[in-house]
PDB file of N, CA and C in Angstrom:
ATOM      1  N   UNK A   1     129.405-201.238  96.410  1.00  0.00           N
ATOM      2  CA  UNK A   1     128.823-200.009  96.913  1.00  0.00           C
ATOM      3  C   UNK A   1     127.360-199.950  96.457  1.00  0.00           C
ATOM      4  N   UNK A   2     126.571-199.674  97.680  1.00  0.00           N
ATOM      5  CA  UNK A   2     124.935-199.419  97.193  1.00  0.00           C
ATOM      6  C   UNK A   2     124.675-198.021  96.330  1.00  0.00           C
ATOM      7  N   UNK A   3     123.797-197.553  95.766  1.00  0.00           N
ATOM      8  CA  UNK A   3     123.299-196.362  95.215  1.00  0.00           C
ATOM      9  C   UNK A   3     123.511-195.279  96.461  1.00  0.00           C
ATOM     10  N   UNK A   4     122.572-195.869  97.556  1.00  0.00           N
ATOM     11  CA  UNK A   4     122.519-194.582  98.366  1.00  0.00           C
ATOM     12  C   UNK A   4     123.900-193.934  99.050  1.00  0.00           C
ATOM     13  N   UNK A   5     125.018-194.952  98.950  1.00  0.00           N
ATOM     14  CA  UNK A   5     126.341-194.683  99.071  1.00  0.00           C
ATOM     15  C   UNK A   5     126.870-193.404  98.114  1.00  0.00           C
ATOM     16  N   UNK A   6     126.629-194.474  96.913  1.00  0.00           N
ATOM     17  CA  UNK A   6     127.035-193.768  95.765  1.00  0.00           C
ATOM     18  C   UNK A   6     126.531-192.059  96.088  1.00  0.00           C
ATOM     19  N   UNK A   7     125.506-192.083  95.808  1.00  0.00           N
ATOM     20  CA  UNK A   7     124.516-190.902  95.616  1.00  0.00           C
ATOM     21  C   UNK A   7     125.110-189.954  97.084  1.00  0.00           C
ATOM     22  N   UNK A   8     125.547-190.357  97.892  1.00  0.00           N
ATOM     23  CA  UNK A   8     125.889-189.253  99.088  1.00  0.00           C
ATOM     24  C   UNK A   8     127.436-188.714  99.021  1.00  0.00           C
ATOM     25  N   UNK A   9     128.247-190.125  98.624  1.00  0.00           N
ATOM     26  CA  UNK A   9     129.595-189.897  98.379  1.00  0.00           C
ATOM     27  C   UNK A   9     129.766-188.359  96.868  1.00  0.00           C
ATOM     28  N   UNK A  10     129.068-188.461  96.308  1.00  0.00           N
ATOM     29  CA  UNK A  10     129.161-187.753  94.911  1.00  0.00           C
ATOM     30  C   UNK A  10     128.295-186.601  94.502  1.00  0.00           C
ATOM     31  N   UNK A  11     127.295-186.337  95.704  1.00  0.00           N
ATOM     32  CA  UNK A  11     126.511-184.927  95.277  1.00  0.00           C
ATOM     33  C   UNK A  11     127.581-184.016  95.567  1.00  0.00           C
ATOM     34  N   UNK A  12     128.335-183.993  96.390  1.00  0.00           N
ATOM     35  CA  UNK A  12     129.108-182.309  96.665  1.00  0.00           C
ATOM     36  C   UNK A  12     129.772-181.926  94.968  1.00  0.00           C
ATOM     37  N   UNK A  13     129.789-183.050  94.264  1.00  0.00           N
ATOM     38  CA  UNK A  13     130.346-183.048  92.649  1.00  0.00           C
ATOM     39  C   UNK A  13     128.974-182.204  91.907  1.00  0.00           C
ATOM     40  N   UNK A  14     127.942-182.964  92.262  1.00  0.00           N
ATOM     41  CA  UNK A  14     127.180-183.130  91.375  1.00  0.00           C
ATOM     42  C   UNK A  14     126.282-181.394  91.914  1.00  0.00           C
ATOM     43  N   UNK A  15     126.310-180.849  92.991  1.00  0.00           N
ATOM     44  CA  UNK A  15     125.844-179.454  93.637  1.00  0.00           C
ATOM     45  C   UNK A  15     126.501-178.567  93.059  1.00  0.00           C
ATOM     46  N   UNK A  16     128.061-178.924  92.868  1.00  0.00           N
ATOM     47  CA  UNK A  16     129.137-177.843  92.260  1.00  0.00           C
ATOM     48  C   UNK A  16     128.893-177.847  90.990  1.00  0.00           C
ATOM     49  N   UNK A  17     128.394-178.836  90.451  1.00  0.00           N
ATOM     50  CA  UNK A  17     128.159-178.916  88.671  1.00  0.00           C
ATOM     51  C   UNK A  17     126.899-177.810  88.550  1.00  0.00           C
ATOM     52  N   UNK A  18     125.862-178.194  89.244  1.00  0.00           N
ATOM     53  CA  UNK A  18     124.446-177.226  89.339  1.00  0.00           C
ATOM     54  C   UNK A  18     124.837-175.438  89.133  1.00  0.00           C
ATOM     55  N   UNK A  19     125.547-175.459  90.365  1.00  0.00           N
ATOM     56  CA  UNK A  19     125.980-174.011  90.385  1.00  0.00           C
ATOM     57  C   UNK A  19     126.579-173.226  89.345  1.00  0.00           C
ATOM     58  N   UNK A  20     127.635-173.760  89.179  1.00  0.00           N
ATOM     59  CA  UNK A  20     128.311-173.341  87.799  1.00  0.00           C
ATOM     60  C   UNK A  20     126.891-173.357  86.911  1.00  0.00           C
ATOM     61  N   UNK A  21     126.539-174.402  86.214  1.00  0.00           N
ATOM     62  CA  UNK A  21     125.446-174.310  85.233  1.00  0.00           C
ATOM     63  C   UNK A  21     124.473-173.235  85.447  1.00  0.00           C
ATOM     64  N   UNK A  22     124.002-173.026  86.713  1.00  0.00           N
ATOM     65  CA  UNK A  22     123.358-171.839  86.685  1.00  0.00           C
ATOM     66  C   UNK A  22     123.823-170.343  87.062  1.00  0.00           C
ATOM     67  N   UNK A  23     124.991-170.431  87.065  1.00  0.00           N
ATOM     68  CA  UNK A  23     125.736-169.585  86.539  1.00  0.00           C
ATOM     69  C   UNK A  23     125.688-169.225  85.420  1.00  0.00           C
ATOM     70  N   UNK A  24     126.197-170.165  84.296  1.00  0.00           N
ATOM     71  CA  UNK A  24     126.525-169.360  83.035  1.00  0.00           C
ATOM     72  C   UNK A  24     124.956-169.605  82.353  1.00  0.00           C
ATOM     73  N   UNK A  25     123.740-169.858  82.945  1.00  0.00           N
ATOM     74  CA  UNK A  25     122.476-169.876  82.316  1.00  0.00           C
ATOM     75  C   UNK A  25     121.988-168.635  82.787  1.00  0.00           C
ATOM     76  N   UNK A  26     122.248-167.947  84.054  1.00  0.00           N
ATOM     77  CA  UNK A  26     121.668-166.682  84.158  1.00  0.00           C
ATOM     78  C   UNK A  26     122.392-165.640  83.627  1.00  0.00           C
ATOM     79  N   UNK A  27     124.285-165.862  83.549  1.00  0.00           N
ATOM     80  CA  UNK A  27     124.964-164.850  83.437  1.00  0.00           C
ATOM     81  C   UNK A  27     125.797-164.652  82.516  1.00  0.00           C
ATOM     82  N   UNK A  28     125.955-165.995  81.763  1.00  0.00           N
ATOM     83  CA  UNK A  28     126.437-166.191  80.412  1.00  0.00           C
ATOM     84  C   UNK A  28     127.994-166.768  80.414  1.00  0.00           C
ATOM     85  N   UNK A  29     128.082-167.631  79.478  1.00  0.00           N
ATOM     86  CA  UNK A  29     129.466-168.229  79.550  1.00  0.00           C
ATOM     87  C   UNK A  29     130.588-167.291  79.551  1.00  0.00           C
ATOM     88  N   UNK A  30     130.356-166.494  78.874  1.00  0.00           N
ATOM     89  CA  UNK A  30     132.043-165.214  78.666  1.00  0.00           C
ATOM     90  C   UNK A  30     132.068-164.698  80.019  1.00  0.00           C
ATOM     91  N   UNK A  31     131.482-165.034  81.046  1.00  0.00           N
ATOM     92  CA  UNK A  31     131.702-164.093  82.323  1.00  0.00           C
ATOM     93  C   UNK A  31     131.829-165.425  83.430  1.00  0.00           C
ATOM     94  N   UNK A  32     132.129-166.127  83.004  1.00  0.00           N
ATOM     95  CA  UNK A  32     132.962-167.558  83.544  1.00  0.00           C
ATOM     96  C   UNK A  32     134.214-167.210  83.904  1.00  0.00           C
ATOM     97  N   UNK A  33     135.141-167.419  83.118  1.00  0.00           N
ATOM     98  CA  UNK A  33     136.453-167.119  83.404  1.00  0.00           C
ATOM     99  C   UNK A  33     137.330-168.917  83.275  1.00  0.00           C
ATOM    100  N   UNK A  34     138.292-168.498  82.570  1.00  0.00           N
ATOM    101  CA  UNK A  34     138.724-170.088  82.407  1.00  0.00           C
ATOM    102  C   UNK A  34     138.888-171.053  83.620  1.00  0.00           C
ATOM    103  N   UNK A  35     139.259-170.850  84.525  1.00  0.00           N
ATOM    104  CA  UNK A  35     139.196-171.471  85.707  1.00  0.00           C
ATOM    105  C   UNK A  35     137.810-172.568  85.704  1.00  0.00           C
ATOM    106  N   UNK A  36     136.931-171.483  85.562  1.00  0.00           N
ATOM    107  CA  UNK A  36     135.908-172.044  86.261  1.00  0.00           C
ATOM    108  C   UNK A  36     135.065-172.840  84.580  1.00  0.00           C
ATOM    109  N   UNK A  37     135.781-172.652  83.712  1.00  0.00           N
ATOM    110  CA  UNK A  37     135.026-173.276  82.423  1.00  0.00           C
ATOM    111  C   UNK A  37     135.701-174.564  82.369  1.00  0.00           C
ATOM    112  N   UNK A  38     137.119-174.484  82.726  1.00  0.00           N
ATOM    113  CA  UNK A  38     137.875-175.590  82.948  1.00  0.00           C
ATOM    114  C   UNK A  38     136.973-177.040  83.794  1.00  0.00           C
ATOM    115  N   UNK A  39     136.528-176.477  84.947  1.00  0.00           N
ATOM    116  CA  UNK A  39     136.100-176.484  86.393  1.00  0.00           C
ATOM    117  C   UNK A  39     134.578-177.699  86.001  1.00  0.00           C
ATOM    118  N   UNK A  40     133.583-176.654  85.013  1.00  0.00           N
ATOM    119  CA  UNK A  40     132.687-177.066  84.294  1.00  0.00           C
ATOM    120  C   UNK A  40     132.713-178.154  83.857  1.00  0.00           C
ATOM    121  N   UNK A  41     133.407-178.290  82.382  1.00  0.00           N
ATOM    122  CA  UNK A  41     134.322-179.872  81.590  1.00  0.00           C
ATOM    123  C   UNK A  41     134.803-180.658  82.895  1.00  0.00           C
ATOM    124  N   UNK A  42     135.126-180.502  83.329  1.00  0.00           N
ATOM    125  CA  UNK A  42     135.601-181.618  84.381  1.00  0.00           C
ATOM    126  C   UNK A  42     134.439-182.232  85.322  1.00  0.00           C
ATOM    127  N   UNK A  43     133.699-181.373  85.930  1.00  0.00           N
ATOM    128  CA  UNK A  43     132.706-181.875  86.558  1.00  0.00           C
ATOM    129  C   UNK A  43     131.447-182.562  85.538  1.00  0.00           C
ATOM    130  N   UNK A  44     131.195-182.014  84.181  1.00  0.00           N
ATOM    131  CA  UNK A  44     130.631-182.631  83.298  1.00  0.00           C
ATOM    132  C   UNK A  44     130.883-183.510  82.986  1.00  0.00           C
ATOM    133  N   UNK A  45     131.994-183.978  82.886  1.00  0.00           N
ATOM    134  CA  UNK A  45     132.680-185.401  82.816  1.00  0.00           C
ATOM    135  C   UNK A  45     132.609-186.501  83.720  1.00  0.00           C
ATOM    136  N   UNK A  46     132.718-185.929  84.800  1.00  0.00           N
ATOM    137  CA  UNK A  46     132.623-186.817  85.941  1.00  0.00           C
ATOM    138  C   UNK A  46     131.243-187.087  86.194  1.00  0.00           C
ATOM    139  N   UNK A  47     130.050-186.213  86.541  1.00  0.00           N
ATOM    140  CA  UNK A  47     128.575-186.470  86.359  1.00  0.00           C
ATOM    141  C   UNK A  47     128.147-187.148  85.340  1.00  0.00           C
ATOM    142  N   UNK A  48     129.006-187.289  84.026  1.00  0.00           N
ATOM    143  CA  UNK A  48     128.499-188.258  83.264  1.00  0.00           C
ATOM    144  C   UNK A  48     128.581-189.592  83.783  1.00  0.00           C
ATOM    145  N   UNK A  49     129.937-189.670  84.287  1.00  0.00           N
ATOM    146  CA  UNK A  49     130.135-191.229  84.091  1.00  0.00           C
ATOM    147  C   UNK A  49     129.583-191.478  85.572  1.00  0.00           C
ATOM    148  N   UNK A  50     129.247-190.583  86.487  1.00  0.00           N
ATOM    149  CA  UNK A  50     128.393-190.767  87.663  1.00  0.00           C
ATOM    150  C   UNK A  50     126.585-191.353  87.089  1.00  0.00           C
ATOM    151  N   UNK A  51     126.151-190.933  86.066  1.00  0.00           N
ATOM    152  CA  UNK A  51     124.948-190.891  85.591  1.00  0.00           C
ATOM    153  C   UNK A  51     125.151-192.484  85.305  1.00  0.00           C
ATOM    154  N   UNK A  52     125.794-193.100  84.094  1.00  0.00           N
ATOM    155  CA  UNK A  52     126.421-193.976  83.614  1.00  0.00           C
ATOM    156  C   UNK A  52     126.137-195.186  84.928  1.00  0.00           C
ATOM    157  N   UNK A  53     126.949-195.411  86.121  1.00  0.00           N
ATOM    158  CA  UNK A  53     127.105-195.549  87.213  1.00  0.00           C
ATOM    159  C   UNK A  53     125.701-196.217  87.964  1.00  0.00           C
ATOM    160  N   UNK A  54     125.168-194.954  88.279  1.00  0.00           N
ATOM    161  CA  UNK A  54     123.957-194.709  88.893  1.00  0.00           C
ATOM    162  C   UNK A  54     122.961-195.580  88.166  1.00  0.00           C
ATOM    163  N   UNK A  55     122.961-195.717  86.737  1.00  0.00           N
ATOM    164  CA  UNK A  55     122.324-196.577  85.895  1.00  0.00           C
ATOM    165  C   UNK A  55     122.781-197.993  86.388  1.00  0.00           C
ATOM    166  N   UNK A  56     123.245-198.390  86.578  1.00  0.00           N
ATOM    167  CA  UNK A  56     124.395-200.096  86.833  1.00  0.00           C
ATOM    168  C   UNK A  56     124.189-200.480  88.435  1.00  0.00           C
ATOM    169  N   UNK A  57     123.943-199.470  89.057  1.00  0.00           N
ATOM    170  CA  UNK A  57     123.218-199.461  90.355  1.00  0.00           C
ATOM    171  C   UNK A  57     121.764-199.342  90.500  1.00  0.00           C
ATOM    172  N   UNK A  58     121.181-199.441  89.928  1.00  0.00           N
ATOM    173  CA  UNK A  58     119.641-199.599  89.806  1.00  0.00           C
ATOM    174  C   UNK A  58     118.761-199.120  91.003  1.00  0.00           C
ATOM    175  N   UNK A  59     119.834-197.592  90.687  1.00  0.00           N
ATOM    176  CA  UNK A  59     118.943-196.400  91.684  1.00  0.00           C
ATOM    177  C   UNK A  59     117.951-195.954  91.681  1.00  0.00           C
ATOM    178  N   UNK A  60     117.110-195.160  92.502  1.00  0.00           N
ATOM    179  CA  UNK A  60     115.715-194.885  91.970  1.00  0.00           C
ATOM    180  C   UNK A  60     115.968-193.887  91.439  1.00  0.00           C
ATOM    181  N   UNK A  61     114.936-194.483  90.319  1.00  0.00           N
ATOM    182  CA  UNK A  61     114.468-193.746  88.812  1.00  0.00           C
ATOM    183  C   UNK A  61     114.907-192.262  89.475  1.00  0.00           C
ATOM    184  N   UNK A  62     114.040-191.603  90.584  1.00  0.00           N
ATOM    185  CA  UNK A  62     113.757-189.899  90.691  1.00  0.00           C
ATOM    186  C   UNK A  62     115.721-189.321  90.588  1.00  0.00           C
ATOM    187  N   UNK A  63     116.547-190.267  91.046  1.00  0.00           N
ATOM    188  CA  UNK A  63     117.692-189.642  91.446  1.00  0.00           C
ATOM    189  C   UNK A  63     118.406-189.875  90.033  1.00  0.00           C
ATOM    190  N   UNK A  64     118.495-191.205  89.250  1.00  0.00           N
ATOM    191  CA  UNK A  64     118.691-190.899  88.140  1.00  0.00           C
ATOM    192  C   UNK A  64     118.409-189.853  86.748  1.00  0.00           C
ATOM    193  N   UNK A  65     116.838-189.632  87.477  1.00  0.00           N
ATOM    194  CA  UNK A  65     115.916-188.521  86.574  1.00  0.00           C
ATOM    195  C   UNK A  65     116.706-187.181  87.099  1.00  0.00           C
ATOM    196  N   UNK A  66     117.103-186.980  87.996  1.00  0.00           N
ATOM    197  CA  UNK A  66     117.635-186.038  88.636  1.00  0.00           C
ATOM    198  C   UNK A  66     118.868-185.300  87.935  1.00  0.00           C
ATOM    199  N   UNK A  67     119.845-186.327  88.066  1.00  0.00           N
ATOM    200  CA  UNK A  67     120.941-186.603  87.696  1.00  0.00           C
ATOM    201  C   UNK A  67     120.989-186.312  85.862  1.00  0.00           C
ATOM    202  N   UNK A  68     120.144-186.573  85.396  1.00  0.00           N
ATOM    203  CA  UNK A  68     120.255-186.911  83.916  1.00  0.00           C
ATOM    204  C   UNK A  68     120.078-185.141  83.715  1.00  0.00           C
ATOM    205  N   UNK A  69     118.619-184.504  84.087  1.00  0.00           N
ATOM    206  CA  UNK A  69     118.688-183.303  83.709  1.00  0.00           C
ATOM    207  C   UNK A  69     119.870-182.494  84.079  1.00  0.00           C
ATOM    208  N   UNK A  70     120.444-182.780  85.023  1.00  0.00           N
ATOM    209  CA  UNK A  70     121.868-182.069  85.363  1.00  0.00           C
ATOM    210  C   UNK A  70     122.921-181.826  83.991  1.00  0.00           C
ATOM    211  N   UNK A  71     122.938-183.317  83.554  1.00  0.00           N
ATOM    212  CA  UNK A  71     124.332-183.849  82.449  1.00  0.00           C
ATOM    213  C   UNK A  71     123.691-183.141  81.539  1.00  0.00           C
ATOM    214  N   UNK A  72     122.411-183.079  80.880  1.00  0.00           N
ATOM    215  CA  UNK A  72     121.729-182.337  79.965  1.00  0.00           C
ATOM    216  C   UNK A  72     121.936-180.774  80.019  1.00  0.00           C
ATOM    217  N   UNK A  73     121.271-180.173  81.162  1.00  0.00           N
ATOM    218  CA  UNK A  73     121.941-179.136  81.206  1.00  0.00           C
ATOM    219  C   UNK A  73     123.097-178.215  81.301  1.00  0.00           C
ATOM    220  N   UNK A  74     124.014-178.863  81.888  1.00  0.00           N
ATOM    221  CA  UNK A  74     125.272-179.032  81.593  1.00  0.00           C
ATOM    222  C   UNK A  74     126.126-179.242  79.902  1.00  0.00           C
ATOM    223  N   UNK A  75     125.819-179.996  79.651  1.00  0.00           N
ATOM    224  CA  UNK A  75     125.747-180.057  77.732  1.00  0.00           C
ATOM    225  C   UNK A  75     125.066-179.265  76.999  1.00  0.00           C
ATOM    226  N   UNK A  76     123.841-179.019  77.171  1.00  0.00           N
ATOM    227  CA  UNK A  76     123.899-177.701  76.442  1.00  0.00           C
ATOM    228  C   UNK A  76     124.278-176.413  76.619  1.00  0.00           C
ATOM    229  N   UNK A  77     125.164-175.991  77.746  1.00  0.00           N
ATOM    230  CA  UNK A  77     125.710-174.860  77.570  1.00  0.00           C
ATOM    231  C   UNK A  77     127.365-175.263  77.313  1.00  0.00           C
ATOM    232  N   UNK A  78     127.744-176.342  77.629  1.00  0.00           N
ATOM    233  CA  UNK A  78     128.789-176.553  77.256  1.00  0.00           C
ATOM    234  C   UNK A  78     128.857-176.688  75.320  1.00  0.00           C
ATOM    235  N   UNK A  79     127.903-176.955  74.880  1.00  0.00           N
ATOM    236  CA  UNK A  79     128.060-177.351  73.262  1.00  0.00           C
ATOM    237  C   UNK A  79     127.242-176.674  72.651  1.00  0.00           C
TER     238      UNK A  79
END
């Protein structure tokens, strides 16, 4: 599989990760609701090892750069 595969097959993951995150960055984690904190960890997980991935595919830099601030932001509200 090429990057640009990769990268089309896996944003609807990686859009749903965004949202949530800016969710609990404007509105705060306690007004999550477990579902959706559950929801979070899982897609954080998976964008990691998508990031991971994306690295081994020797995508362009901007989508990896992309990608990375996601997992980052994502981790720090998760930790």
């Amino acid at each position: 599989m090429n990057a640009e595969t990769f990268i089309e097959q896996r944003r609807p993951v990686w859009d749903e990760l965004s949202a949530i995150v800016k969710q609990v960055e404007t509105r705060g984690a306690k007004r999550l609701g477990p579902d959706k904190a559950q929801r979070l960890l899982a897609l954080y997980r998976q964008s990691s090892a998508d990031l991971a991935r994306l690295r081994t595919l020797s995508a362009d830099p901007a989508h990896v750069s992309n990608l990375n601030r996601l997992v980052t932001r994502a981790h720090a509200q998760i930790y």
